[in-house]
C-alpha atoms as a PDB file:
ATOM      1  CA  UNK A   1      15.231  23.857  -3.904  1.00  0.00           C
ATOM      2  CA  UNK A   2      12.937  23.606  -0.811  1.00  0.00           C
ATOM      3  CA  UNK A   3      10.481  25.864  -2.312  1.00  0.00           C
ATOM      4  CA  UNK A   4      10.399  23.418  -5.497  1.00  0.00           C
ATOM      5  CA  UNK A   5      10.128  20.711  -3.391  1.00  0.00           C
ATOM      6  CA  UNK A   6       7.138  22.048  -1.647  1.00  0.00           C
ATOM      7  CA  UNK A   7       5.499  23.264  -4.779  1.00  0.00           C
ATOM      8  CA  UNK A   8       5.108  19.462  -6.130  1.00  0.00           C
ATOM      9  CA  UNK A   9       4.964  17.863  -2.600  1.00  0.00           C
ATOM     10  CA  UNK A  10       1.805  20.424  -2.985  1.00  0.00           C
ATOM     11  CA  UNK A  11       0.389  19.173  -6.599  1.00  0.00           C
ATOM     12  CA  UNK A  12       0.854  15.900  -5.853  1.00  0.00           C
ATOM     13  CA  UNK A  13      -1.279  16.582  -2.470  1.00  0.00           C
ATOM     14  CA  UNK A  14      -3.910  18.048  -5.074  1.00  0.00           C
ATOM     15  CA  UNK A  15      -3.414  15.660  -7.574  1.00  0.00           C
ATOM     16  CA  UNK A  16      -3.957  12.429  -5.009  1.00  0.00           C
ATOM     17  CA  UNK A  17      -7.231  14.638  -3.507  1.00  0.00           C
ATOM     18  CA  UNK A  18      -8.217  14.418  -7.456  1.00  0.00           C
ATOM     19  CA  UNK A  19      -8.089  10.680  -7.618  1.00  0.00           C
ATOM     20  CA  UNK A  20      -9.856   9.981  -4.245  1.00  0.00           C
ATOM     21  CA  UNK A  21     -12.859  12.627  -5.219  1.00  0.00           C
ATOM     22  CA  UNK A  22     -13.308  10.381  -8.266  1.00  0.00           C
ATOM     23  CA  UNK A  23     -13.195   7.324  -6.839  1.00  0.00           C
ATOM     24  CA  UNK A  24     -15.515   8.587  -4.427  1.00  0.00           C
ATOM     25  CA  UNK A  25     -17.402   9.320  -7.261  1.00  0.00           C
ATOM     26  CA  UNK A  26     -17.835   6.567  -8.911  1.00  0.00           C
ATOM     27  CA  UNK A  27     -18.580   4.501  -5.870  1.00  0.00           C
ATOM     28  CA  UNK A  28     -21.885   6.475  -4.867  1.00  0.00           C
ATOM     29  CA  UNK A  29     -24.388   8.527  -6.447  1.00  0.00           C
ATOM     30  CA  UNK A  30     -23.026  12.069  -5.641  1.00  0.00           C
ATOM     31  CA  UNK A  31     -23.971  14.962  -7.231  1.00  0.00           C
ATOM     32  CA  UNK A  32     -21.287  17.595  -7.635  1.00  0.00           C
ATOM     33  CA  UNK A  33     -21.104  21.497  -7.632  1.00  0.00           C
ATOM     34  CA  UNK A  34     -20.302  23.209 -10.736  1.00  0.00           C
ATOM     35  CA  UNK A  35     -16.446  24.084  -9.399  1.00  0.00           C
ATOM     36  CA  UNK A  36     -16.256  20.562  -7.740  1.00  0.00           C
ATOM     37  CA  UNK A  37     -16.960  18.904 -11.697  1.00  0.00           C
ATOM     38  CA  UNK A  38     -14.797  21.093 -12.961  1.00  0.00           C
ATOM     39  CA  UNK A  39     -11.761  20.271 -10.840  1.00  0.00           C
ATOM     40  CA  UNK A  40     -12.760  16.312 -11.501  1.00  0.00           C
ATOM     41  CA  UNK A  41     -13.489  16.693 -15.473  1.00  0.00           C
ATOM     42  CA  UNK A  42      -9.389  18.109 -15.252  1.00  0.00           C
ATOM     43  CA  UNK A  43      -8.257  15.423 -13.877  1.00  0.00           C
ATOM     44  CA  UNK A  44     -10.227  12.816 -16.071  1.00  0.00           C
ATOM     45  CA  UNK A  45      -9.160  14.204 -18.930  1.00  0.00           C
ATOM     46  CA  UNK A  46      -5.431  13.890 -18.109  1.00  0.00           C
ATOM     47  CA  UNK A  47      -6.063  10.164 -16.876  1.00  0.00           C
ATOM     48  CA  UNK A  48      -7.661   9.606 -20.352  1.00  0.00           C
ATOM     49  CA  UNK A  49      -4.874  10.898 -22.480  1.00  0.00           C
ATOM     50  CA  UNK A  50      -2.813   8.833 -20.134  1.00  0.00           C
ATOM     51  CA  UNK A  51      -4.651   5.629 -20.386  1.00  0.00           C
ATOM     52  CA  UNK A  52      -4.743   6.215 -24.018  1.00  0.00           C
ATOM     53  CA  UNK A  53      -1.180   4.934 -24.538  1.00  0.00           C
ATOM     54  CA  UNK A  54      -1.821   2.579 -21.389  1.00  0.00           C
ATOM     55  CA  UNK A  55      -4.692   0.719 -22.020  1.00  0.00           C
ATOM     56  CA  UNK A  56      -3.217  -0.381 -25.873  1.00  0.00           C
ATOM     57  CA  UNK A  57       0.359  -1.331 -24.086  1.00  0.00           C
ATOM     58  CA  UNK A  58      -1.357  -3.121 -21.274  1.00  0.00           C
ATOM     59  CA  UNK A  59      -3.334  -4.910 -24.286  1.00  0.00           C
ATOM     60  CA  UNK A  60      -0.089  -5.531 -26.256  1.00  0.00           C
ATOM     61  CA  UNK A  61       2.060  -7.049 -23.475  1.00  0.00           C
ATOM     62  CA  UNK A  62      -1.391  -9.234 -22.364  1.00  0.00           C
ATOM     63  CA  UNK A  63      -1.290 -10.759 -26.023  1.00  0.00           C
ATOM     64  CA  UNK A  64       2.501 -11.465 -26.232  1.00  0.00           C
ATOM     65  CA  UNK A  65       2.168 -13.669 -23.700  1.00  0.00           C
ATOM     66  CA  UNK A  66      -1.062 -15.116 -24.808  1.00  0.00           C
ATOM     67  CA  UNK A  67      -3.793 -13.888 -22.649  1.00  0.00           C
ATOM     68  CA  UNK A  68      -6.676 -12.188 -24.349  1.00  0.00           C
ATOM     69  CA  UNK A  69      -8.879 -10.604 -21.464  1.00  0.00           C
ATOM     70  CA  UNK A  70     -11.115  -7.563 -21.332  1.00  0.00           C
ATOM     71  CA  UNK A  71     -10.574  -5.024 -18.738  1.00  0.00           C
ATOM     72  CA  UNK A  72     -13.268  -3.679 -17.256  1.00  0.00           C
ATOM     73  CA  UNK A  73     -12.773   0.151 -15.611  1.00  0.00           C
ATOM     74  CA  UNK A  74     -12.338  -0.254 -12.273  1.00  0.00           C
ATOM     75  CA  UNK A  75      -8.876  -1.395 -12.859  1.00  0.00           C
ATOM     76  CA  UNK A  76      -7.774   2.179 -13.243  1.00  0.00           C
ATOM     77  CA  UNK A  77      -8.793   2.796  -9.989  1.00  0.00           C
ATOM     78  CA  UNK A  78      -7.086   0.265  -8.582  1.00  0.00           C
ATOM     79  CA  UNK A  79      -3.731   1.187 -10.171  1.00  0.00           C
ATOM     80  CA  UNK A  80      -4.079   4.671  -9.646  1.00  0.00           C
ATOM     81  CA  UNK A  81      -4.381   4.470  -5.937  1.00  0.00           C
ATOM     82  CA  UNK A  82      -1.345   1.889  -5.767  1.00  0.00           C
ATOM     83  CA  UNK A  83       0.979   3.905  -7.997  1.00  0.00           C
ATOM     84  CA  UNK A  84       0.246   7.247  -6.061  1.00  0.00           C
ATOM     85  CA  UNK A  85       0.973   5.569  -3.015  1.00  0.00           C
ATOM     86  CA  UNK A  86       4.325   3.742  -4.368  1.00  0.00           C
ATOM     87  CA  UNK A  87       5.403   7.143  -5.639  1.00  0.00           C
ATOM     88  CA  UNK A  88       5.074   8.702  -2.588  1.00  0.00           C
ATOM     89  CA  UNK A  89       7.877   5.842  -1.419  1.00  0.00           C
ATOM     90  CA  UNK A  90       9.911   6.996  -4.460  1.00  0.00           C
ATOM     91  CA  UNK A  91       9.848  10.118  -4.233  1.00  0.00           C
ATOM     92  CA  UNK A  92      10.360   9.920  -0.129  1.00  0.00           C
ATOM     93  CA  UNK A  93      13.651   7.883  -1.347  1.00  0.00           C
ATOM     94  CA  UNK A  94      14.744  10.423  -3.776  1.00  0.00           C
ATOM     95  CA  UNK A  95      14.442  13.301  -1.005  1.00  0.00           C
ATOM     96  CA  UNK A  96      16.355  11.093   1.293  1.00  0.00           C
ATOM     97  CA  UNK A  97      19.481  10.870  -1.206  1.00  0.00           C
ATOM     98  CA  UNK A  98      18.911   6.899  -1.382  1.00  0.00           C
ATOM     99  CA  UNK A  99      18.434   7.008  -5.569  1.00  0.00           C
ATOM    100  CA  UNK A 100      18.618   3.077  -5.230  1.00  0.00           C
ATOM    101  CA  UNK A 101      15.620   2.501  -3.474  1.00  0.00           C
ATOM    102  CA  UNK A 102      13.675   5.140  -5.684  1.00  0.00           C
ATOM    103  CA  UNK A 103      14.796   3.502  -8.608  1.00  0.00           C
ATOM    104  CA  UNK A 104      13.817  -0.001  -7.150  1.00  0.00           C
ATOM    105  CA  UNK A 105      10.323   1.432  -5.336  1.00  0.00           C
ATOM    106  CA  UNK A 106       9.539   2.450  -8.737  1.00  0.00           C
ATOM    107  CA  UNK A 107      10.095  -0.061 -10.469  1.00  0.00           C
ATOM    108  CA  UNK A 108       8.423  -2.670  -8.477  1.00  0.00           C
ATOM    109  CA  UNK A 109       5.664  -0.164  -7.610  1.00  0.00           C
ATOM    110  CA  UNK A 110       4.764   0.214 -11.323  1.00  0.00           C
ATOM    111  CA  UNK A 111       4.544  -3.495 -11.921  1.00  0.00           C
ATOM    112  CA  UNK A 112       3.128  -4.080  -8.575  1.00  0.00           C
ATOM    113  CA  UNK A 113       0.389  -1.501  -9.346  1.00  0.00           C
ATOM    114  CA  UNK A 114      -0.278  -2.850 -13.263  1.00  0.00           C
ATOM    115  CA  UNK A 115      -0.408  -6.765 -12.815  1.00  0.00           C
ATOM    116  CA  UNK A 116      -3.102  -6.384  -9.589  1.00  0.00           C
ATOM    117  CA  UNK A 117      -4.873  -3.592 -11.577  1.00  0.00           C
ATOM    118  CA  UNK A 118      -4.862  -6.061 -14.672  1.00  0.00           C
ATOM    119  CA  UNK A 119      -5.643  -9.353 -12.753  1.00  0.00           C
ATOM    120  CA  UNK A 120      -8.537  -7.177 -10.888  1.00  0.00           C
ATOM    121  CA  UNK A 121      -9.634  -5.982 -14.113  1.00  0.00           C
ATOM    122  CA  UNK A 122     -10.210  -9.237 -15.738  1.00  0.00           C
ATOM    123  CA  UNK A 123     -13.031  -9.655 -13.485  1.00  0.00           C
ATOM    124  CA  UNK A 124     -16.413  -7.850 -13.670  1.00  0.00           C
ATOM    125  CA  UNK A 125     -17.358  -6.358 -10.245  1.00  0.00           C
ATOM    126  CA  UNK A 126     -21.132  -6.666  -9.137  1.00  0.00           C
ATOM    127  CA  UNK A 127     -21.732  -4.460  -6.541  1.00  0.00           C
ATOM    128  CA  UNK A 128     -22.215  -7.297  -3.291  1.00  0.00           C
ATOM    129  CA  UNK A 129     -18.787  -8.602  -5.405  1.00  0.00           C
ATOM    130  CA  UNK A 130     -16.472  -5.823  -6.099  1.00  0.00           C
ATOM    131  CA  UNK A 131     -15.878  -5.892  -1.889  1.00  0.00           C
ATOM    132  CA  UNK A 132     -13.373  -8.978  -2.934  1.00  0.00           C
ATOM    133  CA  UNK A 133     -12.901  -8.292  -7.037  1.00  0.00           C
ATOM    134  CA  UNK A 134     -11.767  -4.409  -5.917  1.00  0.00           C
ATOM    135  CA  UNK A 135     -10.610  -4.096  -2.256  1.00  0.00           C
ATOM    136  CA  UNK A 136      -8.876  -7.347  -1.857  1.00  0.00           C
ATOM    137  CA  UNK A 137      -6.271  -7.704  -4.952  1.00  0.00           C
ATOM    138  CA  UNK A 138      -5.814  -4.069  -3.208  1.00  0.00           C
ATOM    139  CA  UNK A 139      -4.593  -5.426  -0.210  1.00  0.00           C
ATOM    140  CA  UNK A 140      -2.792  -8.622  -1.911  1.00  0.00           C
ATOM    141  CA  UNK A 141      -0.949  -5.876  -4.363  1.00  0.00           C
ATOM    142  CA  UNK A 142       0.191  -3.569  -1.226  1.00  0.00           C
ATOM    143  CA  UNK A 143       1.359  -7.087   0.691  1.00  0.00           C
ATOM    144  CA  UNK A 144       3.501  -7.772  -2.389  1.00  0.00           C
ATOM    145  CA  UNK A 145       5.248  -4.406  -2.593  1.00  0.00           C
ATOM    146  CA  UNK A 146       5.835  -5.246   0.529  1.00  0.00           C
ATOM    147  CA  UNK A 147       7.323  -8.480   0.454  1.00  0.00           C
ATOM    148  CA  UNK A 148       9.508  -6.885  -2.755  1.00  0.00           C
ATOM    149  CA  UNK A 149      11.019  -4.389  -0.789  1.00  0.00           C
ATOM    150  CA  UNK A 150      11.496  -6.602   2.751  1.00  0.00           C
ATOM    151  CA  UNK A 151      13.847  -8.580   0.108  1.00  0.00           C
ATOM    152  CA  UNK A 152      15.769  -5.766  -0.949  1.00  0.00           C
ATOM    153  CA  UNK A 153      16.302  -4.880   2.666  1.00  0.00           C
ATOM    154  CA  UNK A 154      17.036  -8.317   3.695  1.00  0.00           C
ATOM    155  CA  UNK A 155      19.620  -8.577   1.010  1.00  0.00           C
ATOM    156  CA  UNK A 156      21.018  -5.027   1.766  1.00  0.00           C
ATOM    157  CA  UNK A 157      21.216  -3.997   4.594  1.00  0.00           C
ATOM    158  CA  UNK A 158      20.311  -7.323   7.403  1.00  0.00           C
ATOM    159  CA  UNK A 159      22.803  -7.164  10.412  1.00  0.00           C
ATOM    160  CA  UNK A 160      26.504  -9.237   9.913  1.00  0.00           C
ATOM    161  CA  UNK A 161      25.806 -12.890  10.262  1.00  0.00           C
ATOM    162  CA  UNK A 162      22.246 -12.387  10.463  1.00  0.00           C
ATOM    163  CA  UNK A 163      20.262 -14.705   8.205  1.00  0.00           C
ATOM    164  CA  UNK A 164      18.412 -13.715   5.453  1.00  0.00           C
ATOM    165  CA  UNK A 165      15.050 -15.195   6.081  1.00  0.00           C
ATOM    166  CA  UNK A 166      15.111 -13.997   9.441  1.00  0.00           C
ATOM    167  CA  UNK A 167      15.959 -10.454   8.171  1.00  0.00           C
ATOM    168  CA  UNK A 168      13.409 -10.429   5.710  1.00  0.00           C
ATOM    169  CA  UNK A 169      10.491 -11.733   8.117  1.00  0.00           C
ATOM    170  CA  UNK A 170      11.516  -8.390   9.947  1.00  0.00           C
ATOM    171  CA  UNK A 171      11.463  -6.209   7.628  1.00  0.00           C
ATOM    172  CA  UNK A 172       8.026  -7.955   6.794  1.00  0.00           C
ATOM    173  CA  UNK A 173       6.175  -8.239   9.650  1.00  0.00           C
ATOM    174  CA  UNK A 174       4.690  -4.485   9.407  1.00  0.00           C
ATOM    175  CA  UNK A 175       3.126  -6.150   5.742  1.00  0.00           C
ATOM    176  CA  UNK A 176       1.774  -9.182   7.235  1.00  0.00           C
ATOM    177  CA  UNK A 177       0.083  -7.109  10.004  1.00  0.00           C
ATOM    178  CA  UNK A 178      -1.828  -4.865   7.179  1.00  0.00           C
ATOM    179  CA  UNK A 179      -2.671  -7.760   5.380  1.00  0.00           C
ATOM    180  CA  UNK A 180      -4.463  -9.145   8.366  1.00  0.00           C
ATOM    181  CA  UNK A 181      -6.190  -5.874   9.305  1.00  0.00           C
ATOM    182  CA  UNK A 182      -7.086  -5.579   5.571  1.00  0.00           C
ATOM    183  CA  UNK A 183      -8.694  -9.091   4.891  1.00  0.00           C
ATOM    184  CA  UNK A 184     -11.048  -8.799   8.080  1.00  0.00           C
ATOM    185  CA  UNK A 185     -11.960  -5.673   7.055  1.00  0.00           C
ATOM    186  CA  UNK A 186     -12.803  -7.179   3.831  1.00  0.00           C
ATOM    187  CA  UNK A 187     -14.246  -9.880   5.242  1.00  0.00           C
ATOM    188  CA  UNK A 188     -16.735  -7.943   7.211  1.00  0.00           C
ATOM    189  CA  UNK A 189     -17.698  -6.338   4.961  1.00  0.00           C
ATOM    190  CA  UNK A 190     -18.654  -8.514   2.923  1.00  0.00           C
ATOM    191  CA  UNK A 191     -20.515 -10.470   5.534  1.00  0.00           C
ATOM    192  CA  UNK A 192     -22.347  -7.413   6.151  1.00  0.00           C
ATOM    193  CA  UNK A 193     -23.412  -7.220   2.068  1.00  0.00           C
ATOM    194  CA  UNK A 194     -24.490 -10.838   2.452  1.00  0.00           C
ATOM    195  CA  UNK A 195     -26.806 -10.487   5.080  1.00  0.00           C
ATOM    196  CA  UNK A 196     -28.380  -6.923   4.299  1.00  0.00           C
ATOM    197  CA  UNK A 197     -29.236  -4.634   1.335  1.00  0.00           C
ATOM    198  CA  UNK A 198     -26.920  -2.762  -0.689  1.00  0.00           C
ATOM    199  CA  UNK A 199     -28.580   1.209  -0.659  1.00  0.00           C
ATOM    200  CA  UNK A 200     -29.630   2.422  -4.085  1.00  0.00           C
ATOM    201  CA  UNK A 201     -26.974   5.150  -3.703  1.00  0.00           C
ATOM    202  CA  UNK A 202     -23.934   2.323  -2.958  1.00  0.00           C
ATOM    203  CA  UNK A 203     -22.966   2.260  -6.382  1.00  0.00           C
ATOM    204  CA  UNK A 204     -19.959  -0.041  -5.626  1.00  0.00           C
ATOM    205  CA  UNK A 205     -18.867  -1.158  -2.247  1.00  0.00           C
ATOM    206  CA  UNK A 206     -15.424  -2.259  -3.525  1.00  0.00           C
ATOM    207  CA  UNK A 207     -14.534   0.689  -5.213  1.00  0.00           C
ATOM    208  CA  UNK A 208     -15.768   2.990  -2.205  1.00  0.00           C
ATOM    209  CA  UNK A 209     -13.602   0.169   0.203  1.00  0.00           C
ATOM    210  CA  UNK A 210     -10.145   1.933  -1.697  1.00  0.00           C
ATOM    211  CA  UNK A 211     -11.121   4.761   0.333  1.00  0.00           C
ATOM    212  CA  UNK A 212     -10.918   3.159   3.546  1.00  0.00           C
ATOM    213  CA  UNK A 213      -7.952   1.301   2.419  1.00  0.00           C
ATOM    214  CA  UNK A 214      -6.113   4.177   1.640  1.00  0.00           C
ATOM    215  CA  UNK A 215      -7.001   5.497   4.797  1.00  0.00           C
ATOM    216  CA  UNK A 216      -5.688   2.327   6.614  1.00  0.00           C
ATOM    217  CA  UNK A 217      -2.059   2.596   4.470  1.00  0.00           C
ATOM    218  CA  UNK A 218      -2.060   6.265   5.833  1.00  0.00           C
ATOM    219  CA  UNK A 219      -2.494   5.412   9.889  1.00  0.00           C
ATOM    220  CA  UNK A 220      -0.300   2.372   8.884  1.00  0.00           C
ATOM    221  CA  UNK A 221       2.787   4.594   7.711  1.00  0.00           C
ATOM    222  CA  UNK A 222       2.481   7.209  10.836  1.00  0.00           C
ATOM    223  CA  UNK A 223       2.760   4.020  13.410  1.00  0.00           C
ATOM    224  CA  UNK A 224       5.767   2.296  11.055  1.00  0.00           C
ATOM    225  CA  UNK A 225       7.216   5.459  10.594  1.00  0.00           C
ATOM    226  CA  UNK A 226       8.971   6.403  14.006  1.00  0.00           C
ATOM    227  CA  UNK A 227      10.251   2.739  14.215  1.00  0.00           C
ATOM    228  CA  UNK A 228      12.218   3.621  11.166  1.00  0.00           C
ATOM    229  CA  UNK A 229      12.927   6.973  12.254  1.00  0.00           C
ATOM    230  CA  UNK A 230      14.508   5.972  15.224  1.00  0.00           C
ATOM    231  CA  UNK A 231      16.859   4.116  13.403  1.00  0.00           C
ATOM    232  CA  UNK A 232      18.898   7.030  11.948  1.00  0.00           C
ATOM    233  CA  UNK A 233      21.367   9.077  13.704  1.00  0.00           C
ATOM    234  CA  UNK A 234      21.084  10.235  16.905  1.00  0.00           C
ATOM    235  CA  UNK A 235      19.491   7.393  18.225  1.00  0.00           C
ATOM    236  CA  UNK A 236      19.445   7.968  22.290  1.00  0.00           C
ATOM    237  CA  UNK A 237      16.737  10.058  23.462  1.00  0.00           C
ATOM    238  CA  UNK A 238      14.674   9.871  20.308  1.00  0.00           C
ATOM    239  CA  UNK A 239      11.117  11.083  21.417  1.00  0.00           C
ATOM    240  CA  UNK A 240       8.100   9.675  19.344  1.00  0.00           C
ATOM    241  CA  UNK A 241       7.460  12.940  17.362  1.00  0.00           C
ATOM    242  CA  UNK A 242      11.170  13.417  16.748  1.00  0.00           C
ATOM    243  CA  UNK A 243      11.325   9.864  15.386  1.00  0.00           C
ATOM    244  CA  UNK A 244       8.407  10.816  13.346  1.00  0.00           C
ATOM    245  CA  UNK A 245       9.404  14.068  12.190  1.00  0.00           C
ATOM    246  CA  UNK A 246      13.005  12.637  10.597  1.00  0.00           C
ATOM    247  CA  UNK A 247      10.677   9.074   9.188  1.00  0.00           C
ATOM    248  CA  UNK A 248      10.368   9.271   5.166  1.00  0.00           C
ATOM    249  CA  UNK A 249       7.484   6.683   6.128  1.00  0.00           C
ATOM    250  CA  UNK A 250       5.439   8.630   8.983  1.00  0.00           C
ATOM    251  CA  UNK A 251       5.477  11.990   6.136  1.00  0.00           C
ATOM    252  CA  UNK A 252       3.933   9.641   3.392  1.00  0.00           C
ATOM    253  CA  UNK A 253       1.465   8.964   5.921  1.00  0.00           C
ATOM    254  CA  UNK A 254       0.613  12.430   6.679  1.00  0.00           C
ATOM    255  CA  UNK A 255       0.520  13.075   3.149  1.00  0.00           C
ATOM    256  CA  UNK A 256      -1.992  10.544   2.385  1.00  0.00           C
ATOM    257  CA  UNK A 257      -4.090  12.342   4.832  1.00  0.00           C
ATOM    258  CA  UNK A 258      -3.560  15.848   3.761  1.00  0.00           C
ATOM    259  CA  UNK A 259      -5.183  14.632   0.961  1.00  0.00           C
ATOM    260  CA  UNK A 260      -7.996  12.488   2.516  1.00  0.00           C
ATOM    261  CA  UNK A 261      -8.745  15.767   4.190  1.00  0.00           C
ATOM    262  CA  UNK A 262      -8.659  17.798   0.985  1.00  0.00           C
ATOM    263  CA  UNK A 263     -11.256  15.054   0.037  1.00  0.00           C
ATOM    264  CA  UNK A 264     -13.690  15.320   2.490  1.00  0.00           C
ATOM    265  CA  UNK A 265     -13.623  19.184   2.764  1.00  0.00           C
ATOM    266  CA  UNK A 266     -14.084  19.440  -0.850  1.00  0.00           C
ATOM    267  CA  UNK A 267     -16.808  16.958  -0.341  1.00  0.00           C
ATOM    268  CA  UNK A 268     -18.272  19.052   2.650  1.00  0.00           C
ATOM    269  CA  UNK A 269     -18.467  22.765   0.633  1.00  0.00           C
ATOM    270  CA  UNK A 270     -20.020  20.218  -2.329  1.00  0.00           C
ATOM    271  CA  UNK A 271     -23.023  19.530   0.463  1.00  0.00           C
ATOM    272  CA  UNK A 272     -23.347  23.011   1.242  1.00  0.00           C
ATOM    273  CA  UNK A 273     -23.823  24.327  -2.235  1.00  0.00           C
END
């Protein structure tokens, strides 16, 4: 069982690395090595045949309810760095033995991930725009997973005789604080497009923003996590580490950087070649 489990804790470690080399892609003008293409042609092949049946659903839904947009491409990478990340909370559930919250995590993770990648979609990203069109329905889409599953919390497990609003503005607050962080980072950068030139090689600011994002939701997990952590059973004594160690949140987070650093040393041997 453990070695199963670390087999796909591993593909999905390759799999995310995948997803962030293409973004990266698409964001700048980078020239990849022949191995490099090939591990990136692999995994835009599979995100075609999966966006085959996707794209036509998305479509079909959109019409039912009267809306007739076109969706320009860069709403695949939004979703696909929100529903890796939400199925890294799933799947953290599932490990746990807490089936409820993987169910609900993804479940609201896959809606979550389709109506921002949709609504960000609709719009067509310049590149001094996509900084707001791309990175900040980002932020907005993470904020409302968040506020989704502070409400499950609050309803489920809030102290006896503890209010619910005050439970859920708890179980919040760790959201609110990314949101913040997220929006001035946005928000400088952006000011910074405004008042300089975008390089010839800066395909997309936005797109290459996901990056940092993702980077941010990483850090952000490892802080949460040993608040959580300490939580569970034993409680006195809890050191930082061991906090960490036993936090489903803290190991997304170092997850999210294994693969960040799969990133940037495939990026590094690329430079090389």
């Amino acid at each position: 069982m453990k070695l199963a489990i670390a087999f796909f804790t591993g593909l999905g470690v390759l799999w995310n690395t995948a997803a962030l080399l293409r973004i990266v892609e698409v964001a700048i003008a980078l020239r990849l090595g022949e191995l490099l293409r090939g591990f990136v042609e692999s995994y835009d092949k599979f995100m075609d045949a999966v966006f085959r049946y996707v794209d036509p659903l998305v479509h079909l839904v959109l019409s039912l309810i009267g809306i007739d947009i076109v969706l320009w491409t860069h709403w695949r990478h939004i979703f696909t760095i929100l529903i890796l990340y939400f199925a890294m909370h799933s799947r953290s559930a599932a490990l746990e033995g807490n089936f409820g919250a993987a169910r609900f995590t993804a479940i609201w993770g896959t809606l979550v991930a389709l109506g921002t990648g949709v609504f960000a979609g609709s719009i067509q990203a310049e590149a001094t725009s996509s900084v707001v069109v791309v990175a900040l329905p980002t932020v907005l889409g993470v904020v409302a997973y968040g506020a989704g599953t502070s409400a499950r919390a609050a309803t489920w497990f809030r102290s006896q005789g503890e209010p619910w609003l005050s439970a859920f503005r708890e179980f919040f607050r760790h959201s609110r604080r990314f949101a913040l962080f997220g929006i001035l980072t946005i928000a400088t950068t952006s000011v910074v497009l405004a008042i300089s030139e975008v390089p010839p090689w800066l395909r997309s600011p936005g797109i290459l923003l996901l990056i940092l994002l993702y980077s941010m939701l990483a850090i952000y997990r490892i802080v949460v996590g040993p608040k959580w952590g300490r939580y569970k059973p034993p409680l006195p004594g809890t050191s930082w580490w061991g906090a960490t160690r036993r936090s489903s949140e803290a190991r997304i987070g170092f997850l999210m950087l294994a693969s960040l650093g799969g990133a940037v040393a495939a990026l590094l041997v690329n430079a090389f070649q």
